[in-house]
C-alpha atoms as a PDB file:
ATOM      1  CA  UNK A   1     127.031 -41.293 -63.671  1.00  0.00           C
ATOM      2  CA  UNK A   2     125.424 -43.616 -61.029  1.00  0.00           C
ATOM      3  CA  UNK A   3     126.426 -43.449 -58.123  1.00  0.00           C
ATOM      4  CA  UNK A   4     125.095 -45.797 -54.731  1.00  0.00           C
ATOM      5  CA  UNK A   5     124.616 -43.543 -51.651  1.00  0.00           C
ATOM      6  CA  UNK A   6     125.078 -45.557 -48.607  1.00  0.00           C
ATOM      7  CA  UNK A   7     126.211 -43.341 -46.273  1.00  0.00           C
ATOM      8  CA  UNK A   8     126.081 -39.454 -45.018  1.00  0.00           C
ATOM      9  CA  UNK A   9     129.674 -38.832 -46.477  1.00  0.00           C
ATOM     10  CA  UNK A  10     128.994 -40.119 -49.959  1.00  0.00           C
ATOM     11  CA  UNK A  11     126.764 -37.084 -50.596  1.00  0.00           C
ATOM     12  CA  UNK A  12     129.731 -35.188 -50.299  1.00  0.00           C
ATOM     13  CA  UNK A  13     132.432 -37.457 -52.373  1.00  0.00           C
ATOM     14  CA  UNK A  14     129.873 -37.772 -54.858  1.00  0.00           C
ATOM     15  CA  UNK A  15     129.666 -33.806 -55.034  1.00  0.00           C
ATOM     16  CA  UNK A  16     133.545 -33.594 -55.030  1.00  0.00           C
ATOM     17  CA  UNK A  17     134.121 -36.259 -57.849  1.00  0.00           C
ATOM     18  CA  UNK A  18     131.329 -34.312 -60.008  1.00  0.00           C
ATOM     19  CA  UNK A  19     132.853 -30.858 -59.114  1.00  0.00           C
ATOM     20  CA  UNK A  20     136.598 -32.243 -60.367  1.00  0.00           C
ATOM     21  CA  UNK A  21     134.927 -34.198 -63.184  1.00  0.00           C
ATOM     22  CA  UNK A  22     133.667 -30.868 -64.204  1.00  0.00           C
ATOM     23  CA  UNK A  23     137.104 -28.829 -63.867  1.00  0.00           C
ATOM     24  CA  UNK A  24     135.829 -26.262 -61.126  1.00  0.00           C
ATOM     25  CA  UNK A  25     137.027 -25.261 -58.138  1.00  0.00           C
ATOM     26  CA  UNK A  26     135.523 -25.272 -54.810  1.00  0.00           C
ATOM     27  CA  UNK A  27     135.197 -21.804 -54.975  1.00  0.00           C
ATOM     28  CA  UNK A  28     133.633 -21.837 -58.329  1.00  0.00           C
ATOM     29  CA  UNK A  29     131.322 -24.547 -57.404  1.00  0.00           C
ATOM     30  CA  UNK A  30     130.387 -22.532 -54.087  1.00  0.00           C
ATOM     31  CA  UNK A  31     129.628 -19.032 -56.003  1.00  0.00           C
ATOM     32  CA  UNK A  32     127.133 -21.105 -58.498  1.00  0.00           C
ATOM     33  CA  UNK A  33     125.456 -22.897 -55.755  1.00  0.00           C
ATOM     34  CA  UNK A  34     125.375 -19.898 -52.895  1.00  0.00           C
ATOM     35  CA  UNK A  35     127.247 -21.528 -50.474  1.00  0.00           C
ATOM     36  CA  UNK A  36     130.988 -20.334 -48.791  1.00  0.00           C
ATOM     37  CA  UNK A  37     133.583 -22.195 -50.482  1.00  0.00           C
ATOM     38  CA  UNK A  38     134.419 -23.330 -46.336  1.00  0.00           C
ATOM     39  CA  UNK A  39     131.111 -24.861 -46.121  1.00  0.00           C
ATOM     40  CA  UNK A  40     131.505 -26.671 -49.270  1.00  0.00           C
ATOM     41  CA  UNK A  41     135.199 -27.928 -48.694  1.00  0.00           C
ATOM     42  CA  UNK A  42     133.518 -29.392 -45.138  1.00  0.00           C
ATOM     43  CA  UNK A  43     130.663 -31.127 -46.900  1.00  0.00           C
ATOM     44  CA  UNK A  44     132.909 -32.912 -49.254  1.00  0.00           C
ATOM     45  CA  UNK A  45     135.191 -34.162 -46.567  1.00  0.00           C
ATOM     46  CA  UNK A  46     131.794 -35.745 -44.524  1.00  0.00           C
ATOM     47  CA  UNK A  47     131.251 -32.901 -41.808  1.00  0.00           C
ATOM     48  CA  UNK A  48     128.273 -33.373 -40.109  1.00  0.00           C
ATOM     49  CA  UNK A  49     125.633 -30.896 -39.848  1.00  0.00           C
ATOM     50  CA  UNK A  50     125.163 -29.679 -43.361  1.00  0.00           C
ATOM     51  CA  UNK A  51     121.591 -28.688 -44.158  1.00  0.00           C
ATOM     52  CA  UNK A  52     120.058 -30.535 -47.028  1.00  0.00           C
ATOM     53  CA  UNK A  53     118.660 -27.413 -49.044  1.00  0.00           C
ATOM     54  CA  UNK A  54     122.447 -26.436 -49.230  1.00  0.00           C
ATOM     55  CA  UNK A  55     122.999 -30.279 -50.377  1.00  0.00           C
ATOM     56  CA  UNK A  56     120.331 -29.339 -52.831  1.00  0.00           C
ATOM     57  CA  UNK A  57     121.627 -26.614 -54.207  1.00  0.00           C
ATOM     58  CA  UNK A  58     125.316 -27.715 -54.698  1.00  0.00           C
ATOM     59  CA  UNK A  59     123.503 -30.905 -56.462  1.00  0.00           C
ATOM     60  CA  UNK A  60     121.983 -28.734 -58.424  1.00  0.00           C
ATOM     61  CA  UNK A  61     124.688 -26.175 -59.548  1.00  0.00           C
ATOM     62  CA  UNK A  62     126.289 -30.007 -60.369  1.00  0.00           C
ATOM     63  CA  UNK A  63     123.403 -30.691 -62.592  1.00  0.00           C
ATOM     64  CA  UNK A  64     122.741 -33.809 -60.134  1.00  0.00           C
ATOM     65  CA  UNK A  65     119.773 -35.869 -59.869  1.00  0.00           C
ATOM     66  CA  UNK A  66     118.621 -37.979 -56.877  1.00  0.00           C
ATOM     67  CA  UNK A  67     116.363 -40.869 -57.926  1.00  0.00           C
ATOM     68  CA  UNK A  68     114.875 -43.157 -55.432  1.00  0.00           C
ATOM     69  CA  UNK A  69     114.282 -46.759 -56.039  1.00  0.00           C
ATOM     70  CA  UNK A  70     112.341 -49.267 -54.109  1.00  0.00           C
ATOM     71  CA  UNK A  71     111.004 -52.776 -54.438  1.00  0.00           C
ATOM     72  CA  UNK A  72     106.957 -51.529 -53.316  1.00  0.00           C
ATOM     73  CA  UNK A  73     104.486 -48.934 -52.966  1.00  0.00           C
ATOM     74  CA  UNK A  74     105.608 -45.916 -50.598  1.00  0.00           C
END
């Protein structure tokens, strides 16, 4: 799946499409990544103030990659 992150929110629709792609619930998908299924529901809606290591580890739990890609050297 690739998926172009523009903006803040579509870290969380990206997580949400993934999570429904895979047939779990929010409170599945919270359990396996260690976050409250409340914090999760809020990060797929585009809440502000989530912490990226939770991002990370719902990502993860989602078997989701970030790759970065750039026309020169960093």
């Amino acid at each position: 799946m690739r998926f172009n992150l523009e903006r803040s929110t579509d870290f969380g629709t990206l997580a949400a499409a993934r999570r429904e792609a895979l047939g779990l619930t929010q409170a599945q998908l919270a359990a396996q990544a260690g976050v409250t299924r409340d914090w999760l529901a809020r990060f797929e809606t585009g809440a502000p103030n989530v912490t990226l290591s939770r991002v990370m580890r719902v990502y993860r739990a989602l078997e989701l990659e970030i790759l970065a890609q750039g026309d020169g050297p960093i």
